[in-house]
Protein backbone atom coordinates (compact mmCIF):
# COMPACT_ATOMS: atom_id res chain seq x y z
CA UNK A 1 133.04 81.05 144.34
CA UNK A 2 129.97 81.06 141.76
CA UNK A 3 132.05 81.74 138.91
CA UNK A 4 135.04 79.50 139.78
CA UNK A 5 132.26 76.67 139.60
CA UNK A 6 130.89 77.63 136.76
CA UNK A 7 134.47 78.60 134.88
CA UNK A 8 135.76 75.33 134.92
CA UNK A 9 138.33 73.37 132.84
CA UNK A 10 136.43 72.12 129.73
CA UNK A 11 138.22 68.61 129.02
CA UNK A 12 136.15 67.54 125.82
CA UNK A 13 133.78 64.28 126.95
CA UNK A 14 134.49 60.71 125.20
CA UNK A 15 131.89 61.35 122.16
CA UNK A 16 128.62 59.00 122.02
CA UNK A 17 128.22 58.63 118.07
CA UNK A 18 124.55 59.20 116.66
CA UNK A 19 123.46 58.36 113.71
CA UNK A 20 124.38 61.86 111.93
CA UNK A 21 127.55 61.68 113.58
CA UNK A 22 128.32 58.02 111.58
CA UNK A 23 127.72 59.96 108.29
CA UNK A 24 130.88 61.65 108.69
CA UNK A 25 133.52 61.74 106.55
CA UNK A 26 136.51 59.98 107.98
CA UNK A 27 138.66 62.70 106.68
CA UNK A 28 136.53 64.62 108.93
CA UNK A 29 136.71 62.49 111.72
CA UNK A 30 140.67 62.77 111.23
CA UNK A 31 140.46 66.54 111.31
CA UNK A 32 138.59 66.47 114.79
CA UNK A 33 140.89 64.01 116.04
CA UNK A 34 143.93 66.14 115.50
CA UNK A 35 141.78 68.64 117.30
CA UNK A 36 140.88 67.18 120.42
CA UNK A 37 144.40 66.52 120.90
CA UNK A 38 145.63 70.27 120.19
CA UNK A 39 142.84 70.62 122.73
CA UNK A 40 144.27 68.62 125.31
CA UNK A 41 147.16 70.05 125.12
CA UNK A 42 145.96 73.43 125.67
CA UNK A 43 146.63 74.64 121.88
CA UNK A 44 143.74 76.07 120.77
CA UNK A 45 145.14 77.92 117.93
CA UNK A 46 146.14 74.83 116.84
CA UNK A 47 143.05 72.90 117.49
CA UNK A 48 140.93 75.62 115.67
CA UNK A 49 142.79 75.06 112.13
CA UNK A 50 141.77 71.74 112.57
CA UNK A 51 137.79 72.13 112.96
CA UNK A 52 138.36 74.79 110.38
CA UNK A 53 139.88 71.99 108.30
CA UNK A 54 136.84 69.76 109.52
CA UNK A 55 134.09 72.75 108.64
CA UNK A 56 135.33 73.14 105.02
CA UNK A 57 134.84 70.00 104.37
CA UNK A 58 131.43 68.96 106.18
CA UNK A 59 129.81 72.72 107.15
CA UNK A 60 127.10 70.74 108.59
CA UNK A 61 129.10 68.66 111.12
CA UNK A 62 127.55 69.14 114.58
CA UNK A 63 130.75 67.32 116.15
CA UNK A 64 133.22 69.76 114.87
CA UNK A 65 130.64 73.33 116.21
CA UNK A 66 130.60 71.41 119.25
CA UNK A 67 134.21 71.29 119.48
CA UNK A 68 134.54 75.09 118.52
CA UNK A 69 132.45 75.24 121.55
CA UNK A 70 134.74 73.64 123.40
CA UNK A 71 137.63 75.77 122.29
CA UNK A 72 135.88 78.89 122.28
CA UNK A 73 134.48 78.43 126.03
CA UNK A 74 138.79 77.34 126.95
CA UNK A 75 139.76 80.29 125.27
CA UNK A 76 137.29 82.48 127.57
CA UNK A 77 134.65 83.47 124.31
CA UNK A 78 131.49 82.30 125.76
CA UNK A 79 129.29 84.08 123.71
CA UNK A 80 130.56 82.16 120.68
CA UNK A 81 130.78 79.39 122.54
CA UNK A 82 127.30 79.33 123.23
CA UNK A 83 126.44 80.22 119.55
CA UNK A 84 128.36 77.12 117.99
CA UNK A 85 127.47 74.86 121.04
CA UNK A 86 123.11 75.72 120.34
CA UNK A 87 124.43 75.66 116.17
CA UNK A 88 125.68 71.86 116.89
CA UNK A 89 122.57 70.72 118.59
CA UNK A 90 120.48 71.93 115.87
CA UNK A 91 122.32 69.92 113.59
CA UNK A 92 122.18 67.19 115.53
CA UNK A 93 119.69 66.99 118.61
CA UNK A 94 120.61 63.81 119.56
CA UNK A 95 124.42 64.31 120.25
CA UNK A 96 125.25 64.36 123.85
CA UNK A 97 128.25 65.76 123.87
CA UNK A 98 126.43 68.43 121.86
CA UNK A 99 124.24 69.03 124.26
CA UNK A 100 126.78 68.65 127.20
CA UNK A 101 128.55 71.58 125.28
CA UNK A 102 125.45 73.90 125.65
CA UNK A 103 124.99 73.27 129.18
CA UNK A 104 128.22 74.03 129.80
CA UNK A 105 128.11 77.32 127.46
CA UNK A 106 125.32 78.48 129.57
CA UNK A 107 126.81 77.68 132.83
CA UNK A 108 129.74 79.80 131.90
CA UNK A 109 126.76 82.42 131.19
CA UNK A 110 124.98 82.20 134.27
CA UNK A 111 121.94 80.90 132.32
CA UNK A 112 121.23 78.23 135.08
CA UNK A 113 117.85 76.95 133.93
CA UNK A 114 118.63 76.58 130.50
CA UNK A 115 122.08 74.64 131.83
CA UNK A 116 119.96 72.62 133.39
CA UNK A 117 117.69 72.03 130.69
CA UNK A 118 120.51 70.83 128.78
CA UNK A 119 121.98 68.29 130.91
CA UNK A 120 119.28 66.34 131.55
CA UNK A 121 118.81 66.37 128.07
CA UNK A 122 122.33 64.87 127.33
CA UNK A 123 121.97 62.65 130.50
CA UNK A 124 118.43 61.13 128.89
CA UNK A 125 120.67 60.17 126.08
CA UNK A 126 124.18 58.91 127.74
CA UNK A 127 123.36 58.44 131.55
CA UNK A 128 126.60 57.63 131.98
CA UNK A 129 128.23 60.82 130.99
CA UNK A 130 129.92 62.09 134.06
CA UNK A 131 130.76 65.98 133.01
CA UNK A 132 126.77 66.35 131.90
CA UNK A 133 126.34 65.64 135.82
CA UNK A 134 128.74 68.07 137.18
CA UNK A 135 126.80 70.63 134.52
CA UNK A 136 123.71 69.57 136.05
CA UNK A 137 125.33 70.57 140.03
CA UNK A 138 126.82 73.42 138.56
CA UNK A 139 122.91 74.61 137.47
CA UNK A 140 121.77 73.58 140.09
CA UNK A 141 124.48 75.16 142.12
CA UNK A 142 123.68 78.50 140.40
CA UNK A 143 119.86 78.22 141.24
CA UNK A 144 120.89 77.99 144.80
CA UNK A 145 119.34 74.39 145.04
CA UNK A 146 121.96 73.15 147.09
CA UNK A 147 121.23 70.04 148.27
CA UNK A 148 120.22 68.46 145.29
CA UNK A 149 123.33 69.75 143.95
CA UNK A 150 125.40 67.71 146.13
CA UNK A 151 123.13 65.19 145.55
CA UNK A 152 123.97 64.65 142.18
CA UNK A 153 127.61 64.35 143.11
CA UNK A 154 127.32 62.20 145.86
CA UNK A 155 125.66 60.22 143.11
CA UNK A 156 127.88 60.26 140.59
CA UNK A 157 130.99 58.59 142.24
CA UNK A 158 133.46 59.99 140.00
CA UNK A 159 136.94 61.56 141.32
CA UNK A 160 138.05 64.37 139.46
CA UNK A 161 139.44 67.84 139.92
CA UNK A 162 136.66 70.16 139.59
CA UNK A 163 134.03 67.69 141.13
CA UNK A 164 135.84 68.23 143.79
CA UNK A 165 135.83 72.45 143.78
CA UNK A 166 132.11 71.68 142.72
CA UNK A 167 131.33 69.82 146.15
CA UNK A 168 133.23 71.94 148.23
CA UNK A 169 131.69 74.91 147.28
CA UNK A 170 128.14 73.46 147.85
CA UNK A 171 129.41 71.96 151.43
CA UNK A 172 130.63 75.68 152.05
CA UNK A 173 127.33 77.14 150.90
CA UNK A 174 125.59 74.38 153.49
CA UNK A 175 127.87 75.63 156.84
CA UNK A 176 129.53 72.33 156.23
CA UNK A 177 132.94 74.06 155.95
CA UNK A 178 135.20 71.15 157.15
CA UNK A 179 134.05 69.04 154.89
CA UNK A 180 134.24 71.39 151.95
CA UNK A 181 138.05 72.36 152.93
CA UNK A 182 138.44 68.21 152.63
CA UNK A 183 136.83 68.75 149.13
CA UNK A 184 139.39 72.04 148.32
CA UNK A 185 142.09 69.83 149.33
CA UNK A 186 140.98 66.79 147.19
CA UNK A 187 140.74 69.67 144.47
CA UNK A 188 144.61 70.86 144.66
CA UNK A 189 145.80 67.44 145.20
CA UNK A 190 144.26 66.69 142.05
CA UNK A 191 145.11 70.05 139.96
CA UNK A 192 147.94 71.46 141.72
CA UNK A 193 148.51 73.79 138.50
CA UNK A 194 145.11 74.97 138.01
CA UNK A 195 144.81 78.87 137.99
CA UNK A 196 142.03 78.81 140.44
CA UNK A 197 144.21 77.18 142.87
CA UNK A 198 145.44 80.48 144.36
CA UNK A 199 141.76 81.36 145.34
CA UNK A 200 141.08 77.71 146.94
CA UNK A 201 144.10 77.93 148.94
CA UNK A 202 143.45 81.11 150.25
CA UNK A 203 139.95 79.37 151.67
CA UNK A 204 141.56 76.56 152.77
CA UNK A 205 144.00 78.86 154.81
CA UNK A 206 141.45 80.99 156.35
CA UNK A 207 139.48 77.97 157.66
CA UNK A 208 142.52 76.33 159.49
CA UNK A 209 142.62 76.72 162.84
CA UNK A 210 145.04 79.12 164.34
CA UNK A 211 148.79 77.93 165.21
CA UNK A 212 149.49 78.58 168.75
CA UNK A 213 152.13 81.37 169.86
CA UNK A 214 155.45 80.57 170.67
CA UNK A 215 157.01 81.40 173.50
């Protein structure tokens, strides 16, 4: 289940503005806009025009490589992903959804440490940024530190999909296996049309317990 954890879906966070970020252009700002909700609707192609749009106006804009990021990492390129996620945070170091970006790039590259490196980083600067948590369990996850995994969920009292998948895979890793099939359930309640459902429900089947026969 390590890389259904780590291959998640990559909603783009509620942006913290920096300073750098307020510099922007509002054109810019417009372009992004359009993007995130080309993004949301699972358009990428579409969504990339419009950080193009964005880049050829402001090259420099950390928001819009950290969007690119976003869209790369949806649209299964994580090596460019990771590129234009670590290009972003050198433009801007203190963007957290930057940095929540990068953590998330190198989750999705099985570079756990650094993942982790990068979420606290983005949590030191928006604390309340729920996805640079589950980034931080997914490291953690991928490290095999389990319990402080779950720890930072149990933490975070949040209620989405792949918190869910996150928590059940720990509680699964942990012998806890009823509670994790509670969690896999939570997870398809939640995302009944997520492409990783097939593999959850085939776990959640094998750890019923057996009907009995009729006579």
């Amino acid at each position: 289940m390590a890389q259904a954890v780590t291959e998640g879906q990559h909603a783009p966070a509620q942006y913290a503005v920096s300073v750098q970020e307020l510099r922007v252009p509002a054109k810019v700002r417009g372009y992004l806009y359009k993007a995130e909700q080309q993004f949301r609707k699972m358009r990428y192609a579409a969504a990339e025009k419009e950080i193009d749009r964005a880049l050829r106006l402001d090259p420099a804009c950390a928001a819009a490589f950290t969007m690119k990021a976003l869209v790369e990492m949806a649209s299964h390129d994580s090596t460019e992903a990771l590129a234009d996620a670590t290009h972003a945070t050198a433009l801007d170091p203190n963007d957290s959804v930057a940095l929540l970006a990068l953590a998330t790039a190198y989750n999705t590259r099985e570079f756990f440490e650094q993942a982790e490196a990068a979420a606290r980083q983005a949590l030191k600067l928006r604390p309340d940024l729920w996805q640079a948590h589950l980034e931080m369990a997914k490291a953690l996850y991928g490290q095999q530190q389990f319990v402080p995994a779950l720890r930072v969920l149990d933490a975070l009292k949040a209620d989405f999909a792949d918190i869910h998948l996150v928590r059940g895979d720990i509680l699964m890793q942990l012998g806890r296996s009823h509670e994790g099939a509670v969690e896999f359930a939570a997870f398809l309640d939640e995302a009944p049309h997520d492409p990783r459902g097939g593999q959850i429900k085939q776990i959640v089947a094998s750890l019923a317990p057996p009907q009995p026969a009729k006579f």
